[in-house]
Protein backbone atom coordinates (compact mmCIF):
# COMPACT_ATOMS: atom_id res chain seq x y z
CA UNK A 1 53.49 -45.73 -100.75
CA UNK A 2 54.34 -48.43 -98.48
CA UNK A 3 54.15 -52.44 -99.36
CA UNK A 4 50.68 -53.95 -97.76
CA UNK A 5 52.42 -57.41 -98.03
CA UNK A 6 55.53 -55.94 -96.41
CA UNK A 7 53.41 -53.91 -93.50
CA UNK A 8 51.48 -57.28 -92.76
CA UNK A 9 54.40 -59.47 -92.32
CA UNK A 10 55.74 -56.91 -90.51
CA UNK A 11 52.98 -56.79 -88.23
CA UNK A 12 53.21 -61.06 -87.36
CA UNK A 13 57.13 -60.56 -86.76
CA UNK A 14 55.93 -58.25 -84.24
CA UNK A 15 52.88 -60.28 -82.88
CA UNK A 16 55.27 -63.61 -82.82
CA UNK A 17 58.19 -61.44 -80.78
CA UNK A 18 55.36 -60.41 -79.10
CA UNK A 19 53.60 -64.06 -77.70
CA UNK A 20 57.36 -65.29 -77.58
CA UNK A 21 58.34 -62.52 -74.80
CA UNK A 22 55.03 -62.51 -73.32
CA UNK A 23 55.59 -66.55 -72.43
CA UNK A 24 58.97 -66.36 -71.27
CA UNK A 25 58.22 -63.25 -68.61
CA UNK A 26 55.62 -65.05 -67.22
CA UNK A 27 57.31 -68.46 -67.80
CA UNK A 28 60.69 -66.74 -65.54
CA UNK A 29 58.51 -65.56 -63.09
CA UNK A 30 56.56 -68.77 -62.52
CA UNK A 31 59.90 -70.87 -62.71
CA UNK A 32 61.87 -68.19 -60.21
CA UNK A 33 58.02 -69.04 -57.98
CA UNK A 34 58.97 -72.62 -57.85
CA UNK A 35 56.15 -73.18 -60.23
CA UNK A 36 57.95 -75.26 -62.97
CA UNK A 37 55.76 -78.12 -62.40
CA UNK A 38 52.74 -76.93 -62.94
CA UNK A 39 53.61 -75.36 -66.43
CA UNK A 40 54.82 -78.77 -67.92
CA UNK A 41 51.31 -80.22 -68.20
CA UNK A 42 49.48 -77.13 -67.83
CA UNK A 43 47.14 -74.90 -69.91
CA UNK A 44 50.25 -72.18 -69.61
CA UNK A 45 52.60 -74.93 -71.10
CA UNK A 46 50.17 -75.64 -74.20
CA UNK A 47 49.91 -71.94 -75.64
CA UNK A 48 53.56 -71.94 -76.59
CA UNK A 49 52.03 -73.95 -79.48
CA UNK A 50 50.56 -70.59 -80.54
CA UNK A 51 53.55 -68.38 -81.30
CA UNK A 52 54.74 -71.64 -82.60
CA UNK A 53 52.48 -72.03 -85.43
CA UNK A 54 52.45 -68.78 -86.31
CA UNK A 55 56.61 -68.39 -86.15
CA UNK A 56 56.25 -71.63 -88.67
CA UNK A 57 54.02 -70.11 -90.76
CA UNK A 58 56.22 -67.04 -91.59
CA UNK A 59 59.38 -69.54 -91.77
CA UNK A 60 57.45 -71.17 -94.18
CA UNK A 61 56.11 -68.10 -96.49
CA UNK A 62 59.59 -66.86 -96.21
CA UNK A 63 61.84 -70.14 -97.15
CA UNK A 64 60.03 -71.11 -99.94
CA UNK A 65 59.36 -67.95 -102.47
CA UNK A 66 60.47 -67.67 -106.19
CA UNK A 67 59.99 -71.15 -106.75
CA UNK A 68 63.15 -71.81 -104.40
CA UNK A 69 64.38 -71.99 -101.51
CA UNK A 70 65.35 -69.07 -99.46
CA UNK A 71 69.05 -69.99 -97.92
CA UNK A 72 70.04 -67.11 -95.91
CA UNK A 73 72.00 -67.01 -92.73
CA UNK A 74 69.01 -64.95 -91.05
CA UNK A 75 66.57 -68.02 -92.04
CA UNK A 76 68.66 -70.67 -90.70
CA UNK A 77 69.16 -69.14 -87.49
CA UNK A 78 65.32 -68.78 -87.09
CA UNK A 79 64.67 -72.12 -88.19
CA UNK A 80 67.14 -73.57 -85.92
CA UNK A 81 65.61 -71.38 -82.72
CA UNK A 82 61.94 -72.40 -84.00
CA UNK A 83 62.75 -76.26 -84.04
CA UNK A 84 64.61 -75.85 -80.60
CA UNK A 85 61.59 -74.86 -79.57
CA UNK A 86 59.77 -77.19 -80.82
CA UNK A 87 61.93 -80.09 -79.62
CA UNK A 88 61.81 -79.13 -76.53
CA UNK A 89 57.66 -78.42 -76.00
CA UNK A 90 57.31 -81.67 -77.77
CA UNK A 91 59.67 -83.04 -74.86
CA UNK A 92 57.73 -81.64 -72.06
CA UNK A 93 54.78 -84.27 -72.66
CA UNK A 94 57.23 -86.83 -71.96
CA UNK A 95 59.82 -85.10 -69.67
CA UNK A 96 59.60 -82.19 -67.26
CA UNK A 97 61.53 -79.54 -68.63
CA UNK A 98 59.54 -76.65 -68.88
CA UNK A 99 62.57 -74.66 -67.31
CA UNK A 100 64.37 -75.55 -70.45
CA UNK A 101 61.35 -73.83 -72.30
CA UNK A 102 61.90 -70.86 -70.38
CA UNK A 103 65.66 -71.05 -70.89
CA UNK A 104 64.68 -70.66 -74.73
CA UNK A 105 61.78 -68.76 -75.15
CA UNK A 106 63.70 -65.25 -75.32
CA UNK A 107 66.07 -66.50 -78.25
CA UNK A 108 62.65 -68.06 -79.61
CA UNK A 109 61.67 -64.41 -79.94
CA UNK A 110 64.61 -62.74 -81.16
CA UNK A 111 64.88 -65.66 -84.12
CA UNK A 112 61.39 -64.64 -84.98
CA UNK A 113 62.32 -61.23 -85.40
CA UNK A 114 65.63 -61.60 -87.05
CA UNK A 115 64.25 -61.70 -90.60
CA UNK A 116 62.76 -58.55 -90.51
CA UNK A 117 65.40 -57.22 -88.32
CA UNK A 118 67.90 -58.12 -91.32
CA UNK A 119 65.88 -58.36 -94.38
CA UNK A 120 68.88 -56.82 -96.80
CA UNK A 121 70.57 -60.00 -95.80
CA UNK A 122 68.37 -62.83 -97.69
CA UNK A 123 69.27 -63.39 -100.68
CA UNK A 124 66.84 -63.92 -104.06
CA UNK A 125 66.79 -67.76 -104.39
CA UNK A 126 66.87 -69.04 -107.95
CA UNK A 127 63.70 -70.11 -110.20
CA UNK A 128 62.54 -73.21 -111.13
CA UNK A 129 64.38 -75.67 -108.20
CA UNK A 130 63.40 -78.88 -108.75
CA UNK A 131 61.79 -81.08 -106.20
CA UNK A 132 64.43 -83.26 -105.11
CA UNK A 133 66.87 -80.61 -104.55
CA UNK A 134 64.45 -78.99 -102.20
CA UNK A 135 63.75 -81.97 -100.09
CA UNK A 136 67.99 -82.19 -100.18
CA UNK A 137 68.29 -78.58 -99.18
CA UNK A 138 65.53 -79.42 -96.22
CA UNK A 139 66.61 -82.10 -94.86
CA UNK A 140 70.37 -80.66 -94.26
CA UNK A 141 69.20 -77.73 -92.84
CA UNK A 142 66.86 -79.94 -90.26
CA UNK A 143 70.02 -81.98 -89.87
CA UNK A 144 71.77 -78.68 -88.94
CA UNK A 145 69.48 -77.43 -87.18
CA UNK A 146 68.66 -80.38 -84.68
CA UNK A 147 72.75 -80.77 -84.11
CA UNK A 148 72.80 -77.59 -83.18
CA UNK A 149 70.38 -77.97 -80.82
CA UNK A 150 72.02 -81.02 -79.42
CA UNK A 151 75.38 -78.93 -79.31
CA UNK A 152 73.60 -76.14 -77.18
CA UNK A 153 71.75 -78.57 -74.59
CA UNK A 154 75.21 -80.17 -74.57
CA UNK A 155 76.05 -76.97 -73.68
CA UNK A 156 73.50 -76.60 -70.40
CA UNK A 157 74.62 -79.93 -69.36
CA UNK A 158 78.28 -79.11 -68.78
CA UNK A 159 77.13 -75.72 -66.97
CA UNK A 160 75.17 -77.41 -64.76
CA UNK A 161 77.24 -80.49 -63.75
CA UNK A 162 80.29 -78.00 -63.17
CA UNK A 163 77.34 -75.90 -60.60
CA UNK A 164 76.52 -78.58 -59.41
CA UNK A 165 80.16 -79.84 -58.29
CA UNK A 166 80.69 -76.15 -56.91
CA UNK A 167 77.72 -76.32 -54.74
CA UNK A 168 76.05 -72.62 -56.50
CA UNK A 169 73.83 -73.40 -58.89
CA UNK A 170 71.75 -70.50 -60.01
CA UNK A 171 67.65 -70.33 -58.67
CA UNK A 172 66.79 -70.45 -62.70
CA UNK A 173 68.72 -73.53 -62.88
CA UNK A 174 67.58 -75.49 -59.67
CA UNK A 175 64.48 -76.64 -62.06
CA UNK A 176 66.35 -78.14 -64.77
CA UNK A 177 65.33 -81.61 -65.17
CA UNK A 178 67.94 -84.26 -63.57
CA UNK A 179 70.77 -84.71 -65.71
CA UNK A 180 70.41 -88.52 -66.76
CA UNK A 181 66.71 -87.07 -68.10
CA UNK A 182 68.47 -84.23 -70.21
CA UNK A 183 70.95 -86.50 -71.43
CA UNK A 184 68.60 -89.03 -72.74
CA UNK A 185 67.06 -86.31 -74.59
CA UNK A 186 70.46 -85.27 -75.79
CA UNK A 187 71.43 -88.91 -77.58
CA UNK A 188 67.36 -88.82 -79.04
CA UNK A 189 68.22 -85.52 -80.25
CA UNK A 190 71.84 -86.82 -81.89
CA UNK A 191 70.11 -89.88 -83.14
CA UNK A 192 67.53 -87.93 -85.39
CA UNK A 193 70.09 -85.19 -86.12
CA UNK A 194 72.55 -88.18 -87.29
CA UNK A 195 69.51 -90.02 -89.57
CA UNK A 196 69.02 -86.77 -91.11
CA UNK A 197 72.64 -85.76 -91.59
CA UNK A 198 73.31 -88.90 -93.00
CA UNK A 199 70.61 -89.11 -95.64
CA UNK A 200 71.70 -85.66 -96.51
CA UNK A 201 75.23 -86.84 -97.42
CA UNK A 202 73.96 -89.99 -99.49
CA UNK A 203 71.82 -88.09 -101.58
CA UNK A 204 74.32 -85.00 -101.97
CA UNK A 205 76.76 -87.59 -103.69
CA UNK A 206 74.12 -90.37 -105.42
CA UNK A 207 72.58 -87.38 -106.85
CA UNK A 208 74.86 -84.95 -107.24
CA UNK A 209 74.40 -84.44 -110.79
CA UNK A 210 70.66 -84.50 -110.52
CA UNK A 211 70.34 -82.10 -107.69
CA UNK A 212 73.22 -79.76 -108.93
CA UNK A 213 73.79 -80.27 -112.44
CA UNK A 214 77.40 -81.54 -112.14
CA UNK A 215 79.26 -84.57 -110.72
CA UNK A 216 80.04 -84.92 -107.01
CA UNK A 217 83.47 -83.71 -105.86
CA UNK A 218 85.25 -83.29 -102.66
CA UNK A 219 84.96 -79.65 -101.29
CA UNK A 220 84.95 -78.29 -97.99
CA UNK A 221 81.51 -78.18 -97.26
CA UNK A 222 81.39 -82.42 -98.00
CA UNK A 223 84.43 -82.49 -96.22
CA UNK A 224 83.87 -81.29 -92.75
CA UNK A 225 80.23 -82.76 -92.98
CA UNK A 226 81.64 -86.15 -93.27
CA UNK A 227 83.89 -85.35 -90.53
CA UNK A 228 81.33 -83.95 -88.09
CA UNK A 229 79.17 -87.48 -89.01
CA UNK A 230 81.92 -89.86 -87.92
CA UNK A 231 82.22 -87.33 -85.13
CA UNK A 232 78.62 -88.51 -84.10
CA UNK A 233 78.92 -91.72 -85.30
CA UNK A 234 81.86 -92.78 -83.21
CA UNK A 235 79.82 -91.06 -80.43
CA UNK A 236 77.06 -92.58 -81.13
CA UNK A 237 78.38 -96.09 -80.95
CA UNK A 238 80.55 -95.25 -77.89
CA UNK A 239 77.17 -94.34 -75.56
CA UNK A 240 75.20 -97.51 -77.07
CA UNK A 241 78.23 -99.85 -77.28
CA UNK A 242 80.40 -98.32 -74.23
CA UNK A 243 78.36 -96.50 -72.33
CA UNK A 244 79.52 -93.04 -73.23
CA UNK A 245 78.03 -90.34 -71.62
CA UNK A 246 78.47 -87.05 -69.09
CA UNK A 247 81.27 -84.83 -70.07
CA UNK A 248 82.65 -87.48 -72.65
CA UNK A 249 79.25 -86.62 -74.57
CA UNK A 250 79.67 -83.13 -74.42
CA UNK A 251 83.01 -83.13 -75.91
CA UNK A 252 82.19 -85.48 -78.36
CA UNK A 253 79.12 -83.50 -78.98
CA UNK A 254 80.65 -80.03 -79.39
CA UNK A 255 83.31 -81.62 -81.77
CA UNK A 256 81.15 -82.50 -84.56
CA UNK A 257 79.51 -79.49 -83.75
CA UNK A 258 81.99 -77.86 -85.01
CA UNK A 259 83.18 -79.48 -87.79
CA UNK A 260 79.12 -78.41 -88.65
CA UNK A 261 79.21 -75.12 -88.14
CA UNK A 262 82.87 -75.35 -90.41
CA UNK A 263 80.52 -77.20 -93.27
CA UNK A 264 77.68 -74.64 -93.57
CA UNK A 265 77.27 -71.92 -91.31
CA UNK A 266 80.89 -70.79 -91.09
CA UNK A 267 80.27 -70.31 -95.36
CA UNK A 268 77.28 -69.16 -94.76
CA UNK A 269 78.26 -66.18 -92.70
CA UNK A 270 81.78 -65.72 -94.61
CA UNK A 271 79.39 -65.18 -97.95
CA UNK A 272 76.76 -62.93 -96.42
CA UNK A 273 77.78 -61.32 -93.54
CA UNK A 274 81.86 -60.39 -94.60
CA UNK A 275 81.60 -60.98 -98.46
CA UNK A 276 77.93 -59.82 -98.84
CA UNK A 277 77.37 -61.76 -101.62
């Protein structure tokens, strides 16, 4: 007899996947139109807030069950594609970068679907987490998750800038925002990223014993996370104090990146995916 719990969520991975493609065919097409503009401001550019809400609402059900939190590789990579999405519709009331939107919306719908895609791969989280550890556990996977976005648009930035210089930039791309616009979102995005990571640090060794039930100590995880935030630190510093930016950003950018992905997700997917613990 099948699980009426299981068939319903089931059923809103599905209906998410679903708004998620429907928005980014008719996004592509618009953008390929020359459209872009009107989307940014337009009734089309607010119902993204739809599959949003409901994609949070299942992150939501889904990270926080057994009294725990739910750490799996399959949940981070959704939460990380739900917030990128969210960045960036937040961003198009200030900036016009619905193509970015667009750019997104199809790995929007795939990280929506990857829990139920994968559902052998979560693992059971523990009973009884306390409070504090749970806000410590959120805010480093926010941390994460907004560095990696900053890594990705990091990414777009050097593919377009070496387009640009070749003279054959793709139709999808031509309605990218100007770079100096997507790299003033880029530093935002560092700068809350960077607040986050760093609070995540303090309280990982203040209250280590609290949170985990034993001293702090020095392992790899700590280890390449304070590496990756001097990474962005020095960065940091260098655009504000220096003037960094263009492809000094991006390198400096996809250097603590991956010192990042080194601190959690590289464990993460040694553990679940190779180990399958």
């Amino acid at each position: 007899m099948s699980n009426p719990s299981l068939l319903y969520s089931t059923l809103l991975y599905g209906l998410v996947f679903f708004a998620y493609s429907t928005l980014a065919l008719y996004f592509w097409r618009v953008q390929l139109a020359g459209g872009g503009d009107a989307l940014n401001q337009g009734a089309a550019g607010h119902l993204v807030v739809l599959p949003l809400t409901l994609h949070a609402y299942l992150l939501y059900g889904n990270l926080f069950s057994s009294g725990g939190i739910n750490l799996s590789l399959v949940y981070a990579l959704s939460l990380i594609l739900w917030l990128t999405m969210l960045v960036y519709w937040i961003a198009r009331l200030f900036y016009s970068i619905t193509s970015l939107q667009t750019l997104i919306l199809p790995l929007a719908a795939l990280g929506a679907l990857l829990p139920a895609l994968f559902p052998a791969t979560q693992p059971h989280p523990a009973d009884g987490m306390s409070f504090a550890r749970q806000a410590h556990i959120l805010t480093a996977m926010f941390a994460y998750s907004l560095l990696t976005i900053a890594a990705l648009h990091a990414g777009l930035m050097s593919l377009v800038e070496r387009k640009l210089h070749h003279a054959n930039l793709p139709r999808m791309l031509q309605g990218l925002p100007p770079l100096l616009t997507m790299e003033i979102l880029l530093f935002r995005i560092i700068g809350a990223g960077f607040v986050l990571l760093t609070l995540t640090l303090i309280s990982g060794m203040v209250f280590s014993e609290q949170l985990f039930g034993q001293p702090w100590k020095l392992n790899h995880k700590m280890l390449f996370g304070f590496i990756s935030w001097a990474v962005f630190a020095v960065l940091l510093l260098g655009h504000y104090l220096r003037g960094w930016r263009g492809r000094t950003a991006v390198h400096w950018t996809m250097s603590g990146f991956v010192f990042l992905i080194l601190a959690y997700l590289g464990s993460k997917f040694v553990l679940e995916v190779l180990l399958i613990r």
